[in-house]
Protein backbone atom coordinates (compact mmCIF):
# COMPACT_ATOMS: atom_id res chain seq x y z
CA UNK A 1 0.00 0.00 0.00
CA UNK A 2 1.37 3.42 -0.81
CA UNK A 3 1.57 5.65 2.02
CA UNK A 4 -0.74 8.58 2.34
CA UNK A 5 0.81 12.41 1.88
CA UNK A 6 0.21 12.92 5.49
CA UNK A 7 2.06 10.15 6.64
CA UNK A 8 4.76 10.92 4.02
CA UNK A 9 5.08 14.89 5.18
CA UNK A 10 4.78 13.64 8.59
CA UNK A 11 8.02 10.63 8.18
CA UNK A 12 9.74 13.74 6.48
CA UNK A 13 9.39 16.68 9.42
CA UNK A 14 10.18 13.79 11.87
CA UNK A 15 13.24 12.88 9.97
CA UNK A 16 14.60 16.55 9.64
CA UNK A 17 13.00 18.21 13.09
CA UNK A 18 16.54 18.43 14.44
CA UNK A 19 17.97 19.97 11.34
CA UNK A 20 14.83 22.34 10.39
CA UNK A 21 15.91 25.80 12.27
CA UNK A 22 19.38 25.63 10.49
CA UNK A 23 17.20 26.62 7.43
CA UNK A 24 14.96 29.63 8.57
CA UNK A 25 16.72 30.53 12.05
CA UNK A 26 20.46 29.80 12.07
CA UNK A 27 21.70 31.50 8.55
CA UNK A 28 21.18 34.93 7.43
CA UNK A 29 19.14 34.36 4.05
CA UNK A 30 16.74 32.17 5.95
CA UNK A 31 16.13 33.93 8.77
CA UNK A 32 15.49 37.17 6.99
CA UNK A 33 13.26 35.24 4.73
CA UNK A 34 11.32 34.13 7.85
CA UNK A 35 11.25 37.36 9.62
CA UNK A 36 9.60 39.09 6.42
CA UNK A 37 7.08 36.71 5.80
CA UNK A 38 6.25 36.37 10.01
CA UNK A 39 5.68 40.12 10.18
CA UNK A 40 3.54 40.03 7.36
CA UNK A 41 1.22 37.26 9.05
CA UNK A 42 1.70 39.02 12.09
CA UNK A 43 0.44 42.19 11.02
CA UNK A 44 -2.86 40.71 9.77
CA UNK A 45 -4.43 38.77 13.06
CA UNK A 46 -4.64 40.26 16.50
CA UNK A 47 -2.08 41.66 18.40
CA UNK A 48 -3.45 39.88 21.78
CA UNK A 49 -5.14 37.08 23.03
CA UNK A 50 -5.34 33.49 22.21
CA UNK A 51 -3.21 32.43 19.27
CA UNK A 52 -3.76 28.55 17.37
CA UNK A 53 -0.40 28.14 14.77
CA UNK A 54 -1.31 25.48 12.45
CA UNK A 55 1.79 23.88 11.59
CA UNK A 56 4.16 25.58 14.49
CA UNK A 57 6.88 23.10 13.72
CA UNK A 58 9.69 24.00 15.90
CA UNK A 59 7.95 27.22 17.28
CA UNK A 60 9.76 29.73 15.54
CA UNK A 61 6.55 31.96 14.88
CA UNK A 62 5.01 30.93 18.28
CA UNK A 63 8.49 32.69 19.27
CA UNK A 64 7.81 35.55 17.43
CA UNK A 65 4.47 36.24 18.18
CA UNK A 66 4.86 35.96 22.30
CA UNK A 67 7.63 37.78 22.20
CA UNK A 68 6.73 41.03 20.35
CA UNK A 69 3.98 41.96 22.61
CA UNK A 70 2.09 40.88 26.03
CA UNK A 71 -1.72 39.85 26.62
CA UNK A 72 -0.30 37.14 24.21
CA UNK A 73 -0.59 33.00 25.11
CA UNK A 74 -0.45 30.49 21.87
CA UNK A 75 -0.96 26.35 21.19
CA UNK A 76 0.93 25.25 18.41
CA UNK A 77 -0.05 22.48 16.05
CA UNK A 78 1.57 20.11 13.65
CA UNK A 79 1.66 16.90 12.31
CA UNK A 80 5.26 15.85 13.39
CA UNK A 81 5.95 14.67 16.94
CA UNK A 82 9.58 15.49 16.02
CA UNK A 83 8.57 19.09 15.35
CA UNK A 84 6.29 19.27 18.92
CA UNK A 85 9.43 17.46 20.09
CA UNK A 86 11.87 20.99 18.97
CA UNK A 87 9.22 23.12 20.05
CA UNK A 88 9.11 21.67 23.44
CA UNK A 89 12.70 22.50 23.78
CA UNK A 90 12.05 26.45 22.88
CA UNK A 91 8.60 26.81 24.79
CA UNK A 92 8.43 23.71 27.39
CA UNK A 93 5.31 25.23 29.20
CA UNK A 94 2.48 25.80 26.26
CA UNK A 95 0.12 23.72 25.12
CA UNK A 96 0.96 21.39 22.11
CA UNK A 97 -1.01 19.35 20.23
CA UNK A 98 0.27 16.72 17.01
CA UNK A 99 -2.75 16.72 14.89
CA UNK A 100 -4.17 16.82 11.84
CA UNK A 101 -5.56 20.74 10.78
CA UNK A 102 -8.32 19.43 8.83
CA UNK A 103 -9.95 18.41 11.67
CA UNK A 104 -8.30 20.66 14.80
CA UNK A 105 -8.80 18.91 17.87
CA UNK A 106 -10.07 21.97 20.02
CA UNK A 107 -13.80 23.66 21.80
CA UNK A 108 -15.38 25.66 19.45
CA UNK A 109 -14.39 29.49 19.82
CA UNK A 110 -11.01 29.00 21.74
CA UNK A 111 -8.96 31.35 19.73
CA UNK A 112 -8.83 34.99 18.77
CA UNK A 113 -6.76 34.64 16.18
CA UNK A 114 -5.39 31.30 13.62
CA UNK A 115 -1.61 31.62 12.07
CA UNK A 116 -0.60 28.89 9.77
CA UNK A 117 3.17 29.52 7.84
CA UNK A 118 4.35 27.44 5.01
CA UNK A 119 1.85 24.17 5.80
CA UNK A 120 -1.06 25.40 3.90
CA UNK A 121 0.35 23.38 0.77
CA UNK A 122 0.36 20.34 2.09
CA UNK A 123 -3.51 20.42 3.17
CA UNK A 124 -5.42 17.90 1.11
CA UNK A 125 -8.73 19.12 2.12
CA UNK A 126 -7.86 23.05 2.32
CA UNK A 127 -11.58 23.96 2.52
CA UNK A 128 -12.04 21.14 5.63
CA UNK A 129 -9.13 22.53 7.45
CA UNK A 130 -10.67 26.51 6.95
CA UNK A 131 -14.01 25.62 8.12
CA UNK A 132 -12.78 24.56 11.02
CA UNK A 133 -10.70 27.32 11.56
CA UNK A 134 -14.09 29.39 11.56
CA UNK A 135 -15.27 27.23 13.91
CA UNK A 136 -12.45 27.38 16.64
CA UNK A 137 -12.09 31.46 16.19
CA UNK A 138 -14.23 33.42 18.59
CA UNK A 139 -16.44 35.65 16.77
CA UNK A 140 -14.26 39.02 15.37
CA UNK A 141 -11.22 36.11 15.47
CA UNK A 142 -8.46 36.54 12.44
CA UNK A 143 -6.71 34.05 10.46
CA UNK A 144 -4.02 34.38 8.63
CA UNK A 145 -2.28 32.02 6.36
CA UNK A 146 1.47 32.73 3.87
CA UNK A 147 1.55 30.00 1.75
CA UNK A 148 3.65 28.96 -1.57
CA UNK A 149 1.93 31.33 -4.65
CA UNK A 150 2.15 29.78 -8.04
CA UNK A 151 4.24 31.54 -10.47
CA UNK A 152 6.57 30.96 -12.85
CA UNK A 153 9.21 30.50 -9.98
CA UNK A 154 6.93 27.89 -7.73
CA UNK A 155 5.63 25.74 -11.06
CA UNK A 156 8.55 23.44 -11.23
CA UNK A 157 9.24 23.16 -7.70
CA UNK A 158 7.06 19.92 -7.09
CA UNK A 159 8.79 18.19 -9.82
CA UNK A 160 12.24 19.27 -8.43
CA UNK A 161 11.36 17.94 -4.90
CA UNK A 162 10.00 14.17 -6.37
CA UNK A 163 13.40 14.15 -8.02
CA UNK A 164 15.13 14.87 -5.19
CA UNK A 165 13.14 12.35 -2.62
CA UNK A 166 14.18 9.85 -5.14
CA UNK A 167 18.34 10.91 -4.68
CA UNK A 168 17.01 10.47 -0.63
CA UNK A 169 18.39 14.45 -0.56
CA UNK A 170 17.38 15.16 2.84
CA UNK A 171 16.77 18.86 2.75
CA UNK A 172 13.31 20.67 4.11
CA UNK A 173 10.64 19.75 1.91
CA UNK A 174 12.23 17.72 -0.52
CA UNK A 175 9.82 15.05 -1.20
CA UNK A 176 6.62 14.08 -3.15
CA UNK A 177 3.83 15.29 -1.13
CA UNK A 178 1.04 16.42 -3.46
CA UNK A 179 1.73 20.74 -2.75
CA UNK A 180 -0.58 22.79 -4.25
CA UNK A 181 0.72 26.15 -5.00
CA UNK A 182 -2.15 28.54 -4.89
CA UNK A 183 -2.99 32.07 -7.02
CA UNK A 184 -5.10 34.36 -5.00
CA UNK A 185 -8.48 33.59 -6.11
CA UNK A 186 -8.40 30.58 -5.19
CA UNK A 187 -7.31 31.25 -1.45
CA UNK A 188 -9.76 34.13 -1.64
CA UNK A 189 -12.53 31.62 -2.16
CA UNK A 190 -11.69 29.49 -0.14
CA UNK A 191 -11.66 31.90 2.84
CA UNK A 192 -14.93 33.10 1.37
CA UNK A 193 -16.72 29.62 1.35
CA UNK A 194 -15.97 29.12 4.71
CA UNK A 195 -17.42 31.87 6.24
CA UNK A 196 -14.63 34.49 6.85
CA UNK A 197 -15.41 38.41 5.95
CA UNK A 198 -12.74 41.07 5.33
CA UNK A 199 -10.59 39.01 3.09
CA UNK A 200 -7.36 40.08 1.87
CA UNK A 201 -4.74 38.60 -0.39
CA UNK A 202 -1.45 39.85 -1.01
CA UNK A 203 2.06 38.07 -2.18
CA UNK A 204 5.19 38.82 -0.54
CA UNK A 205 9.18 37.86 -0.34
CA UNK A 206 11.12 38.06 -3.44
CA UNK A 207 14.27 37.46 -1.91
CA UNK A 208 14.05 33.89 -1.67
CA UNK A 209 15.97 32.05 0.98
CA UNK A 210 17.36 29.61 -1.90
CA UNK A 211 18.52 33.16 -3.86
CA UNK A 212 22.90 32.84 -3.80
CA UNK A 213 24.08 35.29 -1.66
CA UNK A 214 24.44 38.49 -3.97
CA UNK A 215 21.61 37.60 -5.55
CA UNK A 216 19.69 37.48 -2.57
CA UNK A 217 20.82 40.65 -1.18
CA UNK A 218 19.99 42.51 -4.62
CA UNK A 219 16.45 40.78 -4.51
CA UNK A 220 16.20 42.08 -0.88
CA UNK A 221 16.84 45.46 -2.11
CA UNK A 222 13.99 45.56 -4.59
CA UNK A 223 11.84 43.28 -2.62
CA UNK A 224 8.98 46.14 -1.52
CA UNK A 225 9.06 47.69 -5.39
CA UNK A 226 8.32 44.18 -6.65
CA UNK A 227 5.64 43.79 -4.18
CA UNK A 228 4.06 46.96 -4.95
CA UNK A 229 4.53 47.14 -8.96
CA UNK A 230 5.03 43.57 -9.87
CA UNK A 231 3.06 40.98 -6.88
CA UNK A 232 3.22 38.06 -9.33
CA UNK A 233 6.97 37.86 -8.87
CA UNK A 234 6.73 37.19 -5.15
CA UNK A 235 6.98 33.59 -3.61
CA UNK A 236 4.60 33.98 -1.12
CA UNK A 237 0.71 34.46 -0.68
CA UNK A 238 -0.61 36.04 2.33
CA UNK A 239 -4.55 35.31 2.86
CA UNK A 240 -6.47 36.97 5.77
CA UNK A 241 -10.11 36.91 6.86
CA UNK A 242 -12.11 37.41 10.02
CA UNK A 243 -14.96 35.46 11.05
CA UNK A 244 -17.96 37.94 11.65
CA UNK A 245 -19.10 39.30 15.14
């Protein structure tokens, strides 16, 4: 029997948890990557209360997000136990749940606000794992979800990762796993379907963690005009909503 894309991405996080924050945390490229697209999540839910981070991994956002203000307390999800495992280590006391976000394992209205970086992809059931997310916010509750946007940069990148599961490259999200690269209608209906109201969707991040040094620093310095002039370009889609009062 073939194994399923959530036990595959979940094998794969367990089998790279310990190397995971050398990409995004420990090197310069990645972790400016990460801070850009984390402040532009962050500036789209609220700035206290109760925050749910579907697909926390090792916590780096939960990091971010408790530590830039107060009023804050989080529970991170994920499917990996060896991602809880990390996260453990960087936040031992909050709540932590390994779980599946298409069906979130929490009281209806237990969260004022829903964060979910660079997991969205992997969903199978996208529109399960939204409605849900309606149903856990408290009324006036934000989500907001940065996700892989398809353009011509993203369109080969599944390919590229199948190949390289077949070398056995072990890298962070090298493997077949059925992504889905969204464009922004598609997130914006989604978001719609499932009940949320003021809906945005922007891209964001040109400057690609994978860019070569120089490269990466000259795509840093146009970053904001390509964002502004030329959105296609960007890696990223942000997608926000709010569930109604």
């Amino acid at each position: 029997m073939r194994a399923s894309v959530e036990s595959k991405v979940q094998s794969h996080y367990d089998d790279i948890a310990d190397v995971y924050d050398q990409r995004y945390d420990h090197r310069q490229r990645g972790k400016i990557y990460y801070d850009h697209i984390a402040g532009a999540v962050l500036g789209k839910i609220h700035h206290k209360g109760h925050l749910l981070d579907i697909g926390c991994g090792t916590g780096l956002f939960l990091d971010r997000y408790l530590e830039e203000g107060t009023d804050r307390t989080a529970t991170g999800i994920d499917i990996s136990p060896g991602m809880i495992r990390k996260a453990k280590e960087r936040y031992q006391d909050l709540p932590y749940v390994v779980g599946n976000a298409e069906l979130l394992p929490f009281e209806s209205c237990s969260f004022d606000s829903i964060s979910s970086l660079l997991a969205f992809s992997y969903l199978q059931h996208p529109d399960k794992s939204l409605h849900d997310c309606h149903r856990v916010l408290v009324p006036g509750g934000r989500i907001a979800v940065c996700t892989l946007g398809r353009n011509i940069f993203t369109s080969s990148l599944p390919a590229l990762y199948s190949i390289g599961a077949k070398m056995k490259i072990r890298r962070v999200g090298v493997g077949s796993f059925a992504e889905h690269y969204y464009c922004a209608k598609e997130m914006y209906d989604l978001l719609h379907s499932a009940g949320f109201e003021e809906i945005e969707i922007f891209r964001c991040s040109f400057a690609h963690f994978n860019l070569a040094g120089p490269l990466f620093m000259i795509a840093k310095k146009v970053e904001s005009f390509i964002e502004d002039n030329i959105p296609y370009l960007a890696y990223n889609l942000i997608a926000a909503g709010k569930r109604p009062e």
